[in-house]
C-alpha atoms as a PDB file:
ATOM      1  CA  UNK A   1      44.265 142.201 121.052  1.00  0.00           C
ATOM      2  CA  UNK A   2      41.581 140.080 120.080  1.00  0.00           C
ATOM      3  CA  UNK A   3      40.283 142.575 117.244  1.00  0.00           C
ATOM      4  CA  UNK A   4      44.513 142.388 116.068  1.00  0.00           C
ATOM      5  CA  UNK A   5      43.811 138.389 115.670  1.00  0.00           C
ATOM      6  CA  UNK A   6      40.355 138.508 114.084  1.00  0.00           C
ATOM      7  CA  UNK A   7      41.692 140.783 111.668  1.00  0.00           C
ATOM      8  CA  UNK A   8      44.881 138.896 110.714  1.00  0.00           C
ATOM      9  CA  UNK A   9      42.395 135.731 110.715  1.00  0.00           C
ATOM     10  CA  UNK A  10      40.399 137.331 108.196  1.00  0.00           C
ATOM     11  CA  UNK A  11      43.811 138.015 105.868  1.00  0.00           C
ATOM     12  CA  UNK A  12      45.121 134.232 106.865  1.00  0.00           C
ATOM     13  CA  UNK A  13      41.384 132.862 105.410  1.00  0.00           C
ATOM     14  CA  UNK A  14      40.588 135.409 102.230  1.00  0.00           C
ATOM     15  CA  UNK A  15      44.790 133.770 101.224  1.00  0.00           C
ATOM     16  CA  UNK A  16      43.525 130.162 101.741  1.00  0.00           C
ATOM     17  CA  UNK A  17      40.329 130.638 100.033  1.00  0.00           C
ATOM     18  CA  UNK A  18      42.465 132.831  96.912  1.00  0.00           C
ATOM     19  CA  UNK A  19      45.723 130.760  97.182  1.00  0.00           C
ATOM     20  CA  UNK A  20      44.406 127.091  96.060  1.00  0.00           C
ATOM     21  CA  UNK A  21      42.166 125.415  93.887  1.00  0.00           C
ATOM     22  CA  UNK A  22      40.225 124.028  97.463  1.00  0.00           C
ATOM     23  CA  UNK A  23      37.812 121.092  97.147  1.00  0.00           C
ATOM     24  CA  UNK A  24      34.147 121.775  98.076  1.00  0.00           C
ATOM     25  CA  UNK A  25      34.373 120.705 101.797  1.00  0.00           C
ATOM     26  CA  UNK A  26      37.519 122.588 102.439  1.00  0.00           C
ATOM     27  CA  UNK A  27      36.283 126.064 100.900  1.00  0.00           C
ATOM     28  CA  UNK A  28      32.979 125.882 102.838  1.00  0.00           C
ATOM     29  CA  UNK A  29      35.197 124.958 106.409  1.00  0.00           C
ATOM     30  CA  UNK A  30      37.461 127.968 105.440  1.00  0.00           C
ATOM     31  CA  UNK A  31      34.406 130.534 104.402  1.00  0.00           C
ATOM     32  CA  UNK A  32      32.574 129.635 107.410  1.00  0.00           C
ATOM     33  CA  UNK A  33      35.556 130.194 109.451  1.00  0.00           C
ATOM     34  CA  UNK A  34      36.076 133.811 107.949  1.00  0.00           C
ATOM     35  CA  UNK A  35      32.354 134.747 108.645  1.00  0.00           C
ATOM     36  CA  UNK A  36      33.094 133.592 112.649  1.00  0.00           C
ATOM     37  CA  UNK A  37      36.432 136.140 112.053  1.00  0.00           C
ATOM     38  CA  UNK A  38      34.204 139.135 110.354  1.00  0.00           C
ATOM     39  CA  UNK A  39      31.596 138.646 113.050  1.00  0.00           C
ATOM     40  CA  UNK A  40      33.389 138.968 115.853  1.00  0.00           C
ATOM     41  CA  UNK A  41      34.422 142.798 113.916  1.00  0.00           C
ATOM     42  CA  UNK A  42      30.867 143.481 112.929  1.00  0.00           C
ATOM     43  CA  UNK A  43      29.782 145.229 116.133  1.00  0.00           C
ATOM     44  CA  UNK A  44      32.154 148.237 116.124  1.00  0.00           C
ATOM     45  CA  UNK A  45      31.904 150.093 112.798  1.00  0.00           C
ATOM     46  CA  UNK A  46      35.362 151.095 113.445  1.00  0.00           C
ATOM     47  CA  UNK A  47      36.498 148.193 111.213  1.00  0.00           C
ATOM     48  CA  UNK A  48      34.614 149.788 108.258  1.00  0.00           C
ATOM     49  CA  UNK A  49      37.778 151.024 106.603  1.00  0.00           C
ATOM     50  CA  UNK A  50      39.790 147.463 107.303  1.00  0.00           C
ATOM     51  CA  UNK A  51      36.392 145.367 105.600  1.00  0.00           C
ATOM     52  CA  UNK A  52      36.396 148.010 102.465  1.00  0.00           C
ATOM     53  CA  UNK A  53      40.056 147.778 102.128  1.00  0.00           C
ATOM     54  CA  UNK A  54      39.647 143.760 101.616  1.00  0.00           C
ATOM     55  CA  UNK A  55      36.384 144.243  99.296  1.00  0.00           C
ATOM     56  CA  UNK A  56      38.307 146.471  97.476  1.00  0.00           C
ATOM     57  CA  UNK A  57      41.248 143.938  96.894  1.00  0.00           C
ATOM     58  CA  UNK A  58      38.545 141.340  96.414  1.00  0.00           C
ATOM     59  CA  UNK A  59      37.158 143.463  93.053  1.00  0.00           C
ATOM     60  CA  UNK A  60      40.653 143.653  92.071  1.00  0.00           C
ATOM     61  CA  UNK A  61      40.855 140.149  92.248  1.00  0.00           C
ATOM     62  CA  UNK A  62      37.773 138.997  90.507  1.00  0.00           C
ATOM     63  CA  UNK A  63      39.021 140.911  87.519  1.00  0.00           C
ATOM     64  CA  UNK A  64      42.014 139.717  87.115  1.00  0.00           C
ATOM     65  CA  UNK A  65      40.372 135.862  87.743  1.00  0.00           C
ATOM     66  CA  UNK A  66      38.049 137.372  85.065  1.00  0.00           C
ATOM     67  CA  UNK A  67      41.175 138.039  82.860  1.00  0.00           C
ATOM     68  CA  UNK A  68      42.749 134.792  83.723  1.00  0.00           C
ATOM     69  CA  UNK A  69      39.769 132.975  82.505  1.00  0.00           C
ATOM     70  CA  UNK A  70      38.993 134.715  79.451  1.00  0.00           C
ATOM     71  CA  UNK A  71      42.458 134.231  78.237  1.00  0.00           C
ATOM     72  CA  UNK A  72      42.002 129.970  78.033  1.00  0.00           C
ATOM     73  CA  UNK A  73      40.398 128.493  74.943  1.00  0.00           C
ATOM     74  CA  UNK A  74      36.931 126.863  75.661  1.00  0.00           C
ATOM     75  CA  UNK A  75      37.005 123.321  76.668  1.00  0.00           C
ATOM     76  CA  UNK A  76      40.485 123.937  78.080  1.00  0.00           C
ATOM     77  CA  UNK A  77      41.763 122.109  81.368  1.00  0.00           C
ATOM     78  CA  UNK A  78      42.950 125.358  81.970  1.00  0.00           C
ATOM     79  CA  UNK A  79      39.776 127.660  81.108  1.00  0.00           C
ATOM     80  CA  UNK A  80      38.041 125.303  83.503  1.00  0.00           C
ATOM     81  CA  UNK A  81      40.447 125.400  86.583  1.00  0.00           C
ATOM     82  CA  UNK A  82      40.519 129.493  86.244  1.00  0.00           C
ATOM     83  CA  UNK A  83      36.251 129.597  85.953  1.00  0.00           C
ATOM     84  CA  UNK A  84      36.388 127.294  89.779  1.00  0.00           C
ATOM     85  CA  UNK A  85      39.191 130.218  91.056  1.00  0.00           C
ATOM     86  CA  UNK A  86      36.865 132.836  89.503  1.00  0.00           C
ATOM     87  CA  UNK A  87      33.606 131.060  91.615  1.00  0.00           C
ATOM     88  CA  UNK A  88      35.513 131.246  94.441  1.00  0.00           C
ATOM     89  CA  UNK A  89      36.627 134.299  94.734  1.00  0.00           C
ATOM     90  CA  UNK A  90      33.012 136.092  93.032  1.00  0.00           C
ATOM     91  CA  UNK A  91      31.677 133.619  96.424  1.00  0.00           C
ATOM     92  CA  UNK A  92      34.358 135.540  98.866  1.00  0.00           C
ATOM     93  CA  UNK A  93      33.883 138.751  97.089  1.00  0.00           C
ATOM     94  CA  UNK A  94      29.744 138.200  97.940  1.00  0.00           C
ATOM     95  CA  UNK A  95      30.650 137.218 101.719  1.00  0.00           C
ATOM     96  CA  UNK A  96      33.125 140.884 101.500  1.00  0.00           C
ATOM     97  CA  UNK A  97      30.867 143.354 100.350  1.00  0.00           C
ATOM     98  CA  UNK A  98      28.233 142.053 102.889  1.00  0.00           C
ATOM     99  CA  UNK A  99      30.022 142.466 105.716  1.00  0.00           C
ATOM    100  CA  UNK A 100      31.021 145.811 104.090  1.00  0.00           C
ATOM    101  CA  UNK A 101      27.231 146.765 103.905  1.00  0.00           C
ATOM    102  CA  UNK A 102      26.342 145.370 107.653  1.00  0.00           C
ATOM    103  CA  UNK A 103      29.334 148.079 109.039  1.00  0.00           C
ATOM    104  CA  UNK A 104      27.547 150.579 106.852  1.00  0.00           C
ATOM    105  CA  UNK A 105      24.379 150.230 108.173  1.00  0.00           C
ATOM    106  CA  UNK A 106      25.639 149.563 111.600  1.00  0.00           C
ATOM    107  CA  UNK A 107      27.071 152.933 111.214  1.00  0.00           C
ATOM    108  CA  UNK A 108      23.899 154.854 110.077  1.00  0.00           C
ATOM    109  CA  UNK A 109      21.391 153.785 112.924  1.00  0.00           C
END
């Protein structure tokens, strides 16, 4: 049961951090509260699948923030509210992919 609410903590966090342009304080409370969720999965590789499956939706993601971005004129309001949503989620996508790589290596000893 407690693996069940870690994991749909995880999902409930990588939305908050994804779903809002966040101020400073609040993105660092919410990432720090995802890495307590992720650890509590890191010692059973078991989860390896689940943590890909969200890295993998993370990459997605960063592209299309990529897109977004790219698609506002320099020195736009705009251009510069989709490069913060772009830091955020290449800053999520970083905290993914490690947690990815600690199952993996978890999994090889």
């Amino acid at each position: 049961m407690q693996q069940f609410v870690a994991k749909a903590n995880v999902d409930h966090y990588i939305g908050l951090l994804t779903g809002s342009d966040l101020t400073f304080n609040s993105q660092m409370a919410i990432t720090r509260l995802l890495i307590a969720e992720l650890d509590k999965l890191a010692h059973d590789q078991e989860h390896l699948e689940f943590a890909e499956k969200r890295a993998a939706d993370g990459r997605d993601r960063v592209k299309r923030m990529t897109e977004m971005r790219d698609g506002h004129p320099f020195g736009k309001t705009e251009r510069e509210q989709a490069e913060r949503l772009l830091v955020n989620c290449e800053n999520l996508q970083t905290v993914l992919e490690d947690f990815c790589n600690r199952l993996r290596e978890r999994g090889s000893r």
